[in-house]
PDB file of N, CA and C in Angstrom:
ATOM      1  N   UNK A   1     -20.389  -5.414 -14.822  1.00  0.00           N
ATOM      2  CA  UNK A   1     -20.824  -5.430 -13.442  1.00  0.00           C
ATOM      3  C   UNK A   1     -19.979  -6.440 -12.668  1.00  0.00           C
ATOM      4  N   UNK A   2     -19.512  -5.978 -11.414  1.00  0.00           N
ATOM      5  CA  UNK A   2     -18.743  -6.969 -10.342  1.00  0.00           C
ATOM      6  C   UNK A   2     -19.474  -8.115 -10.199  1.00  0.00           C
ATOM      7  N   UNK A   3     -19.291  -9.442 -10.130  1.00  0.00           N
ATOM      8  CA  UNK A   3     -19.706 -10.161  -9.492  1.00  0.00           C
ATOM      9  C   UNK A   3     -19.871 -10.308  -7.781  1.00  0.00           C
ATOM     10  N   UNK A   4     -20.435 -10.749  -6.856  1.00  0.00           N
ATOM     11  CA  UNK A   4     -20.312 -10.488  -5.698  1.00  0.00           C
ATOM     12  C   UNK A   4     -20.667 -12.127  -5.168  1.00  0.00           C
ATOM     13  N   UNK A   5     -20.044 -11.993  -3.974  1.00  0.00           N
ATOM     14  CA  UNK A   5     -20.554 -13.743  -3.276  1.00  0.00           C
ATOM     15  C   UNK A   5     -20.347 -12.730  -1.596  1.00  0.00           C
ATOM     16  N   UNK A   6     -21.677 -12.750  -0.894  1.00  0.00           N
ATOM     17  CA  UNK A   6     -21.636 -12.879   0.560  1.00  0.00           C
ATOM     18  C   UNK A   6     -21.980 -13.472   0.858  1.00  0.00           C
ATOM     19  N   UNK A   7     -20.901 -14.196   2.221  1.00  0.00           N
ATOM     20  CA  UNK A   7     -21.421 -15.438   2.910  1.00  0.00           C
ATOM     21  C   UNK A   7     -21.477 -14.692   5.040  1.00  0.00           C
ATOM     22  N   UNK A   8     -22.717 -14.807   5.424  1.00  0.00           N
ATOM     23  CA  UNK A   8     -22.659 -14.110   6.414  1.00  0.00           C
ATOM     24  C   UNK A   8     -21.884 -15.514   7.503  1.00  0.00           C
ATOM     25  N   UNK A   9     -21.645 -14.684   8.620  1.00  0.00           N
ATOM     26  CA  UNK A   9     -21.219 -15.838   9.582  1.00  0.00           C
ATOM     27  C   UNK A   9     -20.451 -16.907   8.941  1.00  0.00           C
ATOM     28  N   UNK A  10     -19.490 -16.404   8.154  1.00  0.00           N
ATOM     29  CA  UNK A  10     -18.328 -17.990   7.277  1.00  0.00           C
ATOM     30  C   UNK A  10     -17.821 -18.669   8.775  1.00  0.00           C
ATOM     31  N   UNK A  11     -16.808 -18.058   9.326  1.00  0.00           N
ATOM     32  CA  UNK A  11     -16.100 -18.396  10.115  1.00  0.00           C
ATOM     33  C   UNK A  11     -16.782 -18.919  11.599  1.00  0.00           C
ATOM     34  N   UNK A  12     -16.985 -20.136  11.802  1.00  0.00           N
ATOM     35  CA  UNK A  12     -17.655 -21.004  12.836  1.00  0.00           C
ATOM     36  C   UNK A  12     -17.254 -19.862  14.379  1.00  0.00           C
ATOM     37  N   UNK A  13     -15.875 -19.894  14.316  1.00  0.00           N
ATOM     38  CA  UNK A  13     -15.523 -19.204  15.522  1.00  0.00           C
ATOM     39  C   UNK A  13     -14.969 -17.824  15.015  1.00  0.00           C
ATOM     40  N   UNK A  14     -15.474 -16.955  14.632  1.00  0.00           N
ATOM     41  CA  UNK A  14     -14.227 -15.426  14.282  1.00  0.00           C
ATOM     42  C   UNK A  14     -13.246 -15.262  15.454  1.00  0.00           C
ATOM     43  N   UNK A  15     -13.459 -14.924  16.650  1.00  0.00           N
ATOM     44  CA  UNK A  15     -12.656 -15.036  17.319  1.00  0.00           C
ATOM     45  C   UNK A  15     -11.636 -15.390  17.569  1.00  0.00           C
ATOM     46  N   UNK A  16     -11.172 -16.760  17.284  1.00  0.00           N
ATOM     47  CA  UNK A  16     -10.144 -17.675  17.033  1.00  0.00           C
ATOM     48  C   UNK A  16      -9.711 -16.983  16.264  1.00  0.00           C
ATOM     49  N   UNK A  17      -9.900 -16.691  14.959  1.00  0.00           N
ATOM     50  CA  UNK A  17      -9.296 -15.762  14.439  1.00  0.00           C
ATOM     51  C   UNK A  17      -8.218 -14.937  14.405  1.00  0.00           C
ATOM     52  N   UNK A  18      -9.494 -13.785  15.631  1.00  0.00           N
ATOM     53  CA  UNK A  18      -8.681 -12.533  16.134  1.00  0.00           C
ATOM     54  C   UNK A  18      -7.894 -13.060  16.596  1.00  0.00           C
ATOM     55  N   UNK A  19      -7.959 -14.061  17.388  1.00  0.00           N
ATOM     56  CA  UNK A  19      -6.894 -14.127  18.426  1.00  0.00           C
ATOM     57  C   UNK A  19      -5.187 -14.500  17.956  1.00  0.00           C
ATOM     58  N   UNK A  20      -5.664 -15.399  16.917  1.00  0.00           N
ATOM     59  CA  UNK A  20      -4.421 -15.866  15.668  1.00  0.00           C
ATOM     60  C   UNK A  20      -3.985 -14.639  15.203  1.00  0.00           C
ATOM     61  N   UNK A  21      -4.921 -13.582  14.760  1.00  0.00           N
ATOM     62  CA  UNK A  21      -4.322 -12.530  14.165  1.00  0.00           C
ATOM     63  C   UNK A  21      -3.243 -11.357  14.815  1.00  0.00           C
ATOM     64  N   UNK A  22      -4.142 -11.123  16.235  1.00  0.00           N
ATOM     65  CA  UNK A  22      -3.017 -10.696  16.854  1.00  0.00           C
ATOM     66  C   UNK A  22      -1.695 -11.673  17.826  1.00  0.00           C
ATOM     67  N   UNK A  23      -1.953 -12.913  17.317  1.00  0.00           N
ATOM     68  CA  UNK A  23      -0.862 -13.787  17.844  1.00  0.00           C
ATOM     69  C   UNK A  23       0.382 -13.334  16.776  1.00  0.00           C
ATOM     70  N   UNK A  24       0.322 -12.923  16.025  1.00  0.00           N
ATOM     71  CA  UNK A  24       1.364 -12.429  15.226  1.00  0.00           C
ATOM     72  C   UNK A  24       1.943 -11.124  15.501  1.00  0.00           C
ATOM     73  N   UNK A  25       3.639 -11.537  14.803  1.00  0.00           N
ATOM     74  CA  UNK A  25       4.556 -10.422  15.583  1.00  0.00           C
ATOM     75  C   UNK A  25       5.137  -9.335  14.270  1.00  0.00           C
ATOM     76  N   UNK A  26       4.859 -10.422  12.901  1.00  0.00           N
ATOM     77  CA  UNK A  26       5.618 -10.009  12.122  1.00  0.00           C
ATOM     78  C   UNK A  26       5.114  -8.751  11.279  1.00  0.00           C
ATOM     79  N   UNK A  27       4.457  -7.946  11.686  1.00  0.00           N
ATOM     80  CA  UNK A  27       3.812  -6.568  10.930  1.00  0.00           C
ATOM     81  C   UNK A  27       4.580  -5.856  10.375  1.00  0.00           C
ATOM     82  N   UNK A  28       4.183  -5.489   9.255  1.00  0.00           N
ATOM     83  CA  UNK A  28       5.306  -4.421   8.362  1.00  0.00           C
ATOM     84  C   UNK A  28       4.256  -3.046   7.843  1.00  0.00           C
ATOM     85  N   UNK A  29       4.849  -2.224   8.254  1.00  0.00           N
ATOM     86  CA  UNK A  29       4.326  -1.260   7.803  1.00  0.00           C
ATOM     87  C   UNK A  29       4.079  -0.389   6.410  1.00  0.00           C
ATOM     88  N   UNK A  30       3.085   0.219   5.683  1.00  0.00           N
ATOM     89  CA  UNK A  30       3.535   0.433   4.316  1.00  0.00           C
ATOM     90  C   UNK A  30       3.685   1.651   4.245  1.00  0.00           C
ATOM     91  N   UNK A  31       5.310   1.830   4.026  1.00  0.00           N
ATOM     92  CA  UNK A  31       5.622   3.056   3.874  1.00  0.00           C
ATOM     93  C   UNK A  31       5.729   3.596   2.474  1.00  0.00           C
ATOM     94  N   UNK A  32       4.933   3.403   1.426  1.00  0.00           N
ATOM     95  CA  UNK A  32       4.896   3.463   0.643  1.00  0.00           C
ATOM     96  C   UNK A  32       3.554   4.839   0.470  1.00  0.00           C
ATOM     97  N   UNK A  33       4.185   6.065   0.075  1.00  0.00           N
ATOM     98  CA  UNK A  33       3.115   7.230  -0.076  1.00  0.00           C
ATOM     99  C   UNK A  33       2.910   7.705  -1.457  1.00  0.00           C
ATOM    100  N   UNK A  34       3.502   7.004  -2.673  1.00  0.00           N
ATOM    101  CA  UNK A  34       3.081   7.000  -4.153  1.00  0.00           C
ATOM    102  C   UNK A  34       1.315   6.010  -4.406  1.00  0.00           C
ATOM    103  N   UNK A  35       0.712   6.709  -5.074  1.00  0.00           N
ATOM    104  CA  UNK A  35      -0.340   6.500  -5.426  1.00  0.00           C
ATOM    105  C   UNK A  35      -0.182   5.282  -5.669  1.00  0.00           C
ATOM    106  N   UNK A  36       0.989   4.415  -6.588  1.00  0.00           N
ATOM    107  CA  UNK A  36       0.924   3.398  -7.273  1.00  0.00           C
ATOM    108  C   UNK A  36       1.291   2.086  -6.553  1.00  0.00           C
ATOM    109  N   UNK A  37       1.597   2.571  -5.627  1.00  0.00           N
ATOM    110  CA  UNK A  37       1.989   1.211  -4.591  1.00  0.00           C
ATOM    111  C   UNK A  37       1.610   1.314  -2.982  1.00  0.00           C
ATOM    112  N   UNK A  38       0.708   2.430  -2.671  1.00  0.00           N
ATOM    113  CA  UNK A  38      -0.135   2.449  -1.680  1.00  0.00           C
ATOM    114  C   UNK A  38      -1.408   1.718  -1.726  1.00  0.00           C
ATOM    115  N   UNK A  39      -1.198   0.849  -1.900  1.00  0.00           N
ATOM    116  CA  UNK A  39      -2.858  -0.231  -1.431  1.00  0.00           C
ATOM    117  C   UNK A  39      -3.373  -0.441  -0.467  1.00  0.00           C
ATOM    118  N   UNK A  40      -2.830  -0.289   0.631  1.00  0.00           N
ATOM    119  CA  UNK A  40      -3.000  -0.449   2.127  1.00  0.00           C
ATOM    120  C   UNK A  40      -2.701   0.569   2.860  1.00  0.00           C
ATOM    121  N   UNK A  41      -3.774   1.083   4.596  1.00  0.00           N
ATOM    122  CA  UNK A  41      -2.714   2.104   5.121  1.00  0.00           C
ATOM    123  C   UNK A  41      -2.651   1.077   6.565  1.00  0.00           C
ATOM    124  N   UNK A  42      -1.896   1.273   7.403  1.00  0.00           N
ATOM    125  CA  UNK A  42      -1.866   0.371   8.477  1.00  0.00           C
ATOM    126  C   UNK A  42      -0.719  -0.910   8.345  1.00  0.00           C
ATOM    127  N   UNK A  43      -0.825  -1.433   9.130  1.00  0.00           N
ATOM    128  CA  UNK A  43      -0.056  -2.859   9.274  1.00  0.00           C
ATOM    129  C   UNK A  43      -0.349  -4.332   8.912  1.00  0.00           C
ATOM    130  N   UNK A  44       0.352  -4.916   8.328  1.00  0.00           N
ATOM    131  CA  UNK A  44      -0.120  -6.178   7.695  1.00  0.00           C
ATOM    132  C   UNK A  44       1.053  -7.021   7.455  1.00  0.00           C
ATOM    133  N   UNK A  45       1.147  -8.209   7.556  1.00  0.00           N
ATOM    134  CA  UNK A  45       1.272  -9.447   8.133  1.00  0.00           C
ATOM    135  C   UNK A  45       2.438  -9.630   6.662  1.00  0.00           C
ATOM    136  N   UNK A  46       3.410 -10.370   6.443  1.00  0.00           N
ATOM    137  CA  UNK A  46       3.277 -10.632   4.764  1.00  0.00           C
ATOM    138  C   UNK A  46       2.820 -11.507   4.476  1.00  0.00           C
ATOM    139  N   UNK A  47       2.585 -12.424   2.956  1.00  0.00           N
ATOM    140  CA  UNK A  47       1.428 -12.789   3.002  1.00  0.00           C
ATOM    141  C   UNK A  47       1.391 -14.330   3.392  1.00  0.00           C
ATOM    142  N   UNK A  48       0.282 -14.503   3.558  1.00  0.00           N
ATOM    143  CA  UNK A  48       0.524 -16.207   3.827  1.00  0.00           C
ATOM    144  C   UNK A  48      -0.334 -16.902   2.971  1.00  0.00           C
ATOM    145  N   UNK A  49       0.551 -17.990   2.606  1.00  0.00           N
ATOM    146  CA  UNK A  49      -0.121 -18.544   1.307  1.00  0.00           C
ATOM    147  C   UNK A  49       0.925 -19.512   1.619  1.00  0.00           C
ATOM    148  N   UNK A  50       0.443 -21.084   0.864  1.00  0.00           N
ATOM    149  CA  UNK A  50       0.880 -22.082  -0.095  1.00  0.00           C
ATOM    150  C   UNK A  50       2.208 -21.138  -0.847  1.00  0.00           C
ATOM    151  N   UNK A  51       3.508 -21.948  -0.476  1.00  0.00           N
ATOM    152  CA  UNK A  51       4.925 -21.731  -1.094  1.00  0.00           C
ATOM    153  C   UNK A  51       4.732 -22.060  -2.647  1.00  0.00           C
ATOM    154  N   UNK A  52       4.512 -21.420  -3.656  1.00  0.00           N
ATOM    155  CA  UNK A  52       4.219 -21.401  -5.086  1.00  0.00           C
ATOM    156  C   UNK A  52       5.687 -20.886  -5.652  1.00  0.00           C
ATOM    157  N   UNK A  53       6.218 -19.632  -4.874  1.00  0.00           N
ATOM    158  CA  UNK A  53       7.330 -19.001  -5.175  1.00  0.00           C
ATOM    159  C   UNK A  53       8.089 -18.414  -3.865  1.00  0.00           C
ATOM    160  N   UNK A  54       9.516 -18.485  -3.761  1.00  0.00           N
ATOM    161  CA  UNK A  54      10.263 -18.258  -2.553  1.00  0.00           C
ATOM    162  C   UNK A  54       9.792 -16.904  -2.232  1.00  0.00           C
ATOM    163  N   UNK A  55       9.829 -15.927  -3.317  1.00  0.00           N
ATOM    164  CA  UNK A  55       9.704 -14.202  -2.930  1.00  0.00           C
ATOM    165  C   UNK A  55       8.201 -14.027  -2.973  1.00  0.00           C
ATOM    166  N   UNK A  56       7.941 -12.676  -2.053  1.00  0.00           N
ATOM    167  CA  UNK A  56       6.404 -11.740  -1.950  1.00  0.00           C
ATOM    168  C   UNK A  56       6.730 -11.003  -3.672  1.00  0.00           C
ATOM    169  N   UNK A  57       5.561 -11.139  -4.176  1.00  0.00           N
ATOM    170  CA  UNK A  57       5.969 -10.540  -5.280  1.00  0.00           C
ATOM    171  C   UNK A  57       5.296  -9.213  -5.362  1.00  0.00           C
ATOM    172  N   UNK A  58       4.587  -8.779  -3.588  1.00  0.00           N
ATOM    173  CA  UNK A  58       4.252  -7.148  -3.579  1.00  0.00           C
ATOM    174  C   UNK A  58       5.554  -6.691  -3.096  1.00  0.00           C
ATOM    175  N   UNK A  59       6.340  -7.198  -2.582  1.00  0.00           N
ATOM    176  CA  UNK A  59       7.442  -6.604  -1.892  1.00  0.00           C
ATOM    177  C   UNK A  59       8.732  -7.378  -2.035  1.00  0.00           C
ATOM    178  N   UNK A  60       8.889  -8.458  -2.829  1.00  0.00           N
ATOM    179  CA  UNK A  60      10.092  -8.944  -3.392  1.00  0.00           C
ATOM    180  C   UNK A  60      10.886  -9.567  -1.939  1.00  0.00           C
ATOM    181  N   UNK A  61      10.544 -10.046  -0.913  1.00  0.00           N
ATOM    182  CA  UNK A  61      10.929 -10.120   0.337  1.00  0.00           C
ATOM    183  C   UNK A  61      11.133 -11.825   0.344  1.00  0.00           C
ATOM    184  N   UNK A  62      11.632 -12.811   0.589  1.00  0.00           N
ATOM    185  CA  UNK A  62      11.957 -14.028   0.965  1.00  0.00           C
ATOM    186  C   UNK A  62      11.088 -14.394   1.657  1.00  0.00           C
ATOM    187  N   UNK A  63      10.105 -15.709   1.558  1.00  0.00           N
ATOM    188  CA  UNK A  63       8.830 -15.929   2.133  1.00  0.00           C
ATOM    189  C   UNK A  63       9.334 -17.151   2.952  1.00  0.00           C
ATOM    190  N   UNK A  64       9.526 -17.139   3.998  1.00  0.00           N
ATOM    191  CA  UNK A  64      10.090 -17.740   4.923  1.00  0.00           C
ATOM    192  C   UNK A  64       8.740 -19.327   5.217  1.00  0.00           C
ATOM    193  N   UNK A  65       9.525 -20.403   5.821  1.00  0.00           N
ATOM    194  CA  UNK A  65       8.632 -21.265   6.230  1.00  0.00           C
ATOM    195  C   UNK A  65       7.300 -21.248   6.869  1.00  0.00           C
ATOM    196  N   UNK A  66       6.530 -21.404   7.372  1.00  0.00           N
ATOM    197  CA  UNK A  66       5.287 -21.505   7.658  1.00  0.00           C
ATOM    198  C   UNK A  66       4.932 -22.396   9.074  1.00  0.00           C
ATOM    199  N   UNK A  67       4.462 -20.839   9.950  1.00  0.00           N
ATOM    200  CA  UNK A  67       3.922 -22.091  11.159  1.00  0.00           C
ATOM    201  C   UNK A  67       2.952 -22.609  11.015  1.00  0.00           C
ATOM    202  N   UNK A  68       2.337 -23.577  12.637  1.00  0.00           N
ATOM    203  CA  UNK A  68       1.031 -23.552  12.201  1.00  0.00           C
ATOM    204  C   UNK A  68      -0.127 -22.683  12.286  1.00  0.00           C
ATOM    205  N   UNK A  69       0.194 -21.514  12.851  1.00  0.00           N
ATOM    206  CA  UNK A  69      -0.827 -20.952  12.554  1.00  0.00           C
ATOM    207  C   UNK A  69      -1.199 -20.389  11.161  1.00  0.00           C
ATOM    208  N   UNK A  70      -0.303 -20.597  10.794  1.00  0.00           N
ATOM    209  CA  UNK A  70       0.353 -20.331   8.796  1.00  0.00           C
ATOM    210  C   UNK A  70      -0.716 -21.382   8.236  1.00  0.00           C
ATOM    211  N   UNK A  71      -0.391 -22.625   8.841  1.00  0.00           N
ATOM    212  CA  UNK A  71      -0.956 -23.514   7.895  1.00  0.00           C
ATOM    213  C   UNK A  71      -2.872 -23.221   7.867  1.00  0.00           C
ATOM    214  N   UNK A  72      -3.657 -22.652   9.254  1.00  0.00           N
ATOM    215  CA  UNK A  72      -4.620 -22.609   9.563  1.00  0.00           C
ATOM    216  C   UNK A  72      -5.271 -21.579   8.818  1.00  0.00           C
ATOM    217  N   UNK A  73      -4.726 -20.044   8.451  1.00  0.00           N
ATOM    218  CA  UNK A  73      -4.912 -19.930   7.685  1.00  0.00           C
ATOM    219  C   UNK A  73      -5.432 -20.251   6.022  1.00  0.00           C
ATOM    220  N   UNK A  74      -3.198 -20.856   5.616  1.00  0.00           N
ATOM    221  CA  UNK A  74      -3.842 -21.678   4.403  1.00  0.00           C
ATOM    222  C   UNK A  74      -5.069 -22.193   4.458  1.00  0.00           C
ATOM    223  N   UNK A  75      -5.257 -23.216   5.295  1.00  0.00           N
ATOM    224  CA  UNK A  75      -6.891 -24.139   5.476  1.00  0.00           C
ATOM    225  C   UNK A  75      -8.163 -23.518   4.626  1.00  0.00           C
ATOM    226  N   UNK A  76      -7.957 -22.092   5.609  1.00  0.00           N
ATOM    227  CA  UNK A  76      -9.246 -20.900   5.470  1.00  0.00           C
ATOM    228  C   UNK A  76      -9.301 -20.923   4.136  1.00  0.00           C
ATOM    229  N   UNK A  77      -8.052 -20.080   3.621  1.00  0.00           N
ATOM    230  CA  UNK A  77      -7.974 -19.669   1.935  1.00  0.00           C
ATOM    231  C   UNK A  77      -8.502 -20.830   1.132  1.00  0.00           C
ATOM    232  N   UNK A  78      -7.917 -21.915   1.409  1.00  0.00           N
ATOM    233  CA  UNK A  78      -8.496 -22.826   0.359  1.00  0.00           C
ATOM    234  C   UNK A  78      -9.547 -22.728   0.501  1.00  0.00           C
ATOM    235  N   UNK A  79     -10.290 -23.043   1.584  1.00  0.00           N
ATOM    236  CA  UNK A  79     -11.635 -23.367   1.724  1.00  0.00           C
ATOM    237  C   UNK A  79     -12.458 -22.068   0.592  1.00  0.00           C
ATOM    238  N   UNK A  80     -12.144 -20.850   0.964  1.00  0.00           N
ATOM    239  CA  UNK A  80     -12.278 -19.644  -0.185  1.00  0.00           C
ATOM    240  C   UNK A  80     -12.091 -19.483  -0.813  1.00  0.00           C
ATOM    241  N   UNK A  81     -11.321 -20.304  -1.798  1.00  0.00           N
ATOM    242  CA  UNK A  81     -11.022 -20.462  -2.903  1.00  0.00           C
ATOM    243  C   UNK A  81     -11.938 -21.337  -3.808  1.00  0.00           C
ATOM    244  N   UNK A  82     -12.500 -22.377  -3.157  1.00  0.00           N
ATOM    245  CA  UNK A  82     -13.245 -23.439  -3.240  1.00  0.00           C
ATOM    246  C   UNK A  82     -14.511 -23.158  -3.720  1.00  0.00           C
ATOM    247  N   UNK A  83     -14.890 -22.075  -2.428  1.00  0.00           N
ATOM    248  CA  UNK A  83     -16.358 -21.323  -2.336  1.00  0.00           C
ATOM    249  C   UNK A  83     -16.808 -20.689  -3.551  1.00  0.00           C
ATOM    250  N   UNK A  84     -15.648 -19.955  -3.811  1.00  0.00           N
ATOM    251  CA  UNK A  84     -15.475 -18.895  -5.059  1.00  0.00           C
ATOM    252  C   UNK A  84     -15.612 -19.726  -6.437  1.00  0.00           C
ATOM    253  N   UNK A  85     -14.747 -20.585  -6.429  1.00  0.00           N
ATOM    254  CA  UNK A  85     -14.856 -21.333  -7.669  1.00  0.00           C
ATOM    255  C   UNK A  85     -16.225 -21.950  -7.947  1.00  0.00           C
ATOM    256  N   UNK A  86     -16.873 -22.613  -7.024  1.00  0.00           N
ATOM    257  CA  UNK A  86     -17.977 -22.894  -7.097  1.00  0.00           C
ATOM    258  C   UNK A  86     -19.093 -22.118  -7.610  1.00  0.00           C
ATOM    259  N   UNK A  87     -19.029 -20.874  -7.020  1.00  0.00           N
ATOM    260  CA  UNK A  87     -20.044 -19.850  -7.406  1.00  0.00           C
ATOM    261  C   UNK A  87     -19.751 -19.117  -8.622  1.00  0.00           C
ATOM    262  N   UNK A  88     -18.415 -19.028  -9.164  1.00  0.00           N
ATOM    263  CA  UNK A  88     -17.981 -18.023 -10.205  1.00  0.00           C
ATOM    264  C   UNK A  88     -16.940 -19.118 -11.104  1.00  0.00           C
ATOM    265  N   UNK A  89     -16.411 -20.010 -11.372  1.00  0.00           N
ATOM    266  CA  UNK A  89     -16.263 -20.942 -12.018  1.00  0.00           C
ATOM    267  C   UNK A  89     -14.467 -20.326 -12.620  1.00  0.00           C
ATOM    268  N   UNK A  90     -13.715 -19.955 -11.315  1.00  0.00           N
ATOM    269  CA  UNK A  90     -12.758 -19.075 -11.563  1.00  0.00           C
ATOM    270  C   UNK A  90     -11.377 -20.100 -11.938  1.00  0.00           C
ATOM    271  N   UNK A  91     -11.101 -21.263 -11.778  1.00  0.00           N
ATOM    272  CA  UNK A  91     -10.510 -22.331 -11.622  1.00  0.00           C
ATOM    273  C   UNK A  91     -10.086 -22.908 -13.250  1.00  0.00           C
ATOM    274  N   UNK A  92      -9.371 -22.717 -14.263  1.00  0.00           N
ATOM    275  CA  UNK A  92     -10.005 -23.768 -14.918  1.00  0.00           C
ATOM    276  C   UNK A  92      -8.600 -24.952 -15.586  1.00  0.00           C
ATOM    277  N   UNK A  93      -8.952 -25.806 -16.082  1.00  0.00           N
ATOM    278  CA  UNK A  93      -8.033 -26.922 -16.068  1.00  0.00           C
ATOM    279  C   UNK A  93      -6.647 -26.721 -16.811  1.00  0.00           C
ATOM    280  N   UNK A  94      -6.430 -25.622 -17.846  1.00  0.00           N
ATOM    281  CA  UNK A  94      -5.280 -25.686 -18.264  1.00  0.00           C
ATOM    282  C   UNK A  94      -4.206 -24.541 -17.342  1.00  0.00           C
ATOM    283  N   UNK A  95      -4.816 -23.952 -16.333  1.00  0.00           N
ATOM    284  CA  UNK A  95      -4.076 -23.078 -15.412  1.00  0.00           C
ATOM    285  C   UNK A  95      -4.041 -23.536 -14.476  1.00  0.00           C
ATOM    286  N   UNK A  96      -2.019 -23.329 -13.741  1.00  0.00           N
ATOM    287  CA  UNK A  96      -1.735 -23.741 -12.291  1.00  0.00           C
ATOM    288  C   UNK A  96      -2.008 -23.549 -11.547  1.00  0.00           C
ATOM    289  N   UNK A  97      -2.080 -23.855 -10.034  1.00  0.00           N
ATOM    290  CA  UNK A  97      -3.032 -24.128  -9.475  1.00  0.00           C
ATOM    291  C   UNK A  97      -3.089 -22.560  -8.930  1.00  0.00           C
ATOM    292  N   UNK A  98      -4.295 -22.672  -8.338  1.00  0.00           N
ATOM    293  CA  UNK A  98      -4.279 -20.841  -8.135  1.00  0.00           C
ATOM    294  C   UNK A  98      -4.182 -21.197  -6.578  1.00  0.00           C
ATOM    295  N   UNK A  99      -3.709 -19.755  -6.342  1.00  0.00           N
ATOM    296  CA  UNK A  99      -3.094 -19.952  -4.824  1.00  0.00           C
ATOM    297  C   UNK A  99      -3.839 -18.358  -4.390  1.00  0.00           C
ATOM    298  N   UNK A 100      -4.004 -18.179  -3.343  1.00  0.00           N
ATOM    299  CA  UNK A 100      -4.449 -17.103  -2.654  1.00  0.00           C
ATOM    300  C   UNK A 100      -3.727 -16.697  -1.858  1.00  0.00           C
ATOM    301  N   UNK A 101      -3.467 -14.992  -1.893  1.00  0.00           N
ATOM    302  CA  UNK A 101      -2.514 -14.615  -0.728  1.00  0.00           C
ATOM    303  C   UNK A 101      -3.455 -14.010   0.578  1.00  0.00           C
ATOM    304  N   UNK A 102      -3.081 -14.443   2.181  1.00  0.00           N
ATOM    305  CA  UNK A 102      -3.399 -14.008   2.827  1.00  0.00           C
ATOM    306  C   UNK A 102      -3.040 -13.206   3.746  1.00  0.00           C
ATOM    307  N   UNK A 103      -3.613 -11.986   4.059  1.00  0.00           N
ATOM    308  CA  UNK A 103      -2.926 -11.208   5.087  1.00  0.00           C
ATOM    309  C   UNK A 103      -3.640 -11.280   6.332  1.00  0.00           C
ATOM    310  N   UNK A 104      -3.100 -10.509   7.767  1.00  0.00           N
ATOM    311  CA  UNK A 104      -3.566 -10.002   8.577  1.00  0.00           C
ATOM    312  C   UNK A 104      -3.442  -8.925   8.840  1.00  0.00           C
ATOM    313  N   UNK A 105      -4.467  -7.294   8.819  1.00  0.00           N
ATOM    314  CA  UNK A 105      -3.868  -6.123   8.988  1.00  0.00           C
ATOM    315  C   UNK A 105      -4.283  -5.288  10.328  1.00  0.00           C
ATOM    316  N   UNK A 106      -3.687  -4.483  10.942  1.00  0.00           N
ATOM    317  CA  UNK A 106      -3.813  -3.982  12.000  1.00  0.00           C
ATOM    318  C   UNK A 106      -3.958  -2.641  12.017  1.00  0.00           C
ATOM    319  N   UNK A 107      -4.592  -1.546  12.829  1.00  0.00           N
ATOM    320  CA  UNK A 107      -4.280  -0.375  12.448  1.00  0.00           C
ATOM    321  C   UNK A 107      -4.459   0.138  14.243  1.00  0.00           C
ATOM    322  N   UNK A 108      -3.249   1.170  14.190  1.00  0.00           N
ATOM    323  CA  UNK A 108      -3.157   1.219  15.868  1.00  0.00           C
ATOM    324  C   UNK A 108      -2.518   2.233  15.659  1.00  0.00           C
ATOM    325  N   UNK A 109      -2.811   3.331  17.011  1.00  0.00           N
ATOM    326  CA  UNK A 109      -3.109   4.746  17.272  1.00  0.00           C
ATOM    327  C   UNK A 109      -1.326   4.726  16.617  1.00  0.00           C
ATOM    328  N   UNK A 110      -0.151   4.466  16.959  1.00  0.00           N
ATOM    329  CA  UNK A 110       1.110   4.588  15.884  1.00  0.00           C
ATOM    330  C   UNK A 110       0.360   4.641  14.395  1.00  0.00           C
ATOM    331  N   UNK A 111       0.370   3.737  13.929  1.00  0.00           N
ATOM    332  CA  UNK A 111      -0.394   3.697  12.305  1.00  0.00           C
ATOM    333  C   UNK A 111      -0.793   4.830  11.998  1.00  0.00           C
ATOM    334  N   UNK A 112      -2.005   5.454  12.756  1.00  0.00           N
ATOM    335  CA  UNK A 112      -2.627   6.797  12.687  1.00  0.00           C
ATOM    336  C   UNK A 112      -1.506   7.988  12.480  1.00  0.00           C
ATOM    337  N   UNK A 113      -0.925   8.324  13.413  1.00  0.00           N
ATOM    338  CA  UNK A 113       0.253   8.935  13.205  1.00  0.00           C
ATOM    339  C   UNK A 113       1.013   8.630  12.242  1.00  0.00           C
ATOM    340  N   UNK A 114       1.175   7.781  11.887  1.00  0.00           N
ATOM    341  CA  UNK A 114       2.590   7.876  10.679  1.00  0.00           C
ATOM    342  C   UNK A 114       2.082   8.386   9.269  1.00  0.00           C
ATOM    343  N   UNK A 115       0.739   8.440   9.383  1.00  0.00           N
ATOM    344  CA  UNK A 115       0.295   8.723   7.547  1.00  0.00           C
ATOM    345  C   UNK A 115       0.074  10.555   7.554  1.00  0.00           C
ATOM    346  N   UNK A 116      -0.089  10.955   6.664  1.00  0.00           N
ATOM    347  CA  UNK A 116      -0.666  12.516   7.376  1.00  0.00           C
ATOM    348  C   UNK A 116      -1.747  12.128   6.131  1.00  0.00           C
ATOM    349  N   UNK A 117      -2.856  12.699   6.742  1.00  0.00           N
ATOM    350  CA  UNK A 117      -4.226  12.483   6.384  1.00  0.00           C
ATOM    351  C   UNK A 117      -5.169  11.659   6.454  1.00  0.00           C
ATOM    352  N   UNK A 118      -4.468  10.648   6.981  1.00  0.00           N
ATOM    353  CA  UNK A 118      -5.069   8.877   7.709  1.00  0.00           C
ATOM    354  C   UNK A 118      -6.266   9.342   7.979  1.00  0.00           C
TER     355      UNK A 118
END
């Protein structure tokens, strides 16, 4: 059986959020229509996370520096990472440090169009 953790109302302001989320320019689309590497349909951000490794290792892409709205994120993730560990004890001392990847995804009347069967 899955474990599950809901936390209603996490985010003090969601909004702020949105607004961070669509403050971003860098959307990539997944043109990817094989079963095995379609995880997503729509637009999404690459990922943002704590620099662990230079490359995306969904897309092998060069993970460029980090603004701050990069870092505000990070903030979030940890904080969810934290949450999680607490409740599910996912953390443990002889493994590096775990890092979380974060996205932002979008889906807009283009998006719709580009998939056939969306």
């Amino acid at each position: 059986m899955l474990n599950t953790l809901v936390i209603d109302n996490y985010f003090e302001n969601p909004d702020e959020i949105r607004e961070l989320a669509l403050s971003y320019e860098n959307y990539r689309l997944n043109n990817h229509n094989d079963g095995a590497t379609a995880g997503w349909r729509g637009q999404r951000t690459f990922p943002i996370r704590k620099i662990k490794n230079q490359y995306c290792s969904c897309c092998n892409q060069e993970i460029k520096s980090y603004s701050t709205s990069d870092q505000i994120v990070i903030q979030h993730a940890q904080k969810i990472l934290e949450v999680c560990d607490k409740h599910f004890n996912i953390i443990n001392e002889s493994s590096d440090e775990m890092v979380i990847s974060s996205f932002f995804h979008i889906t807009t009347e283009d998006t719709l169009q580009s998939y056939p069967n969306f």
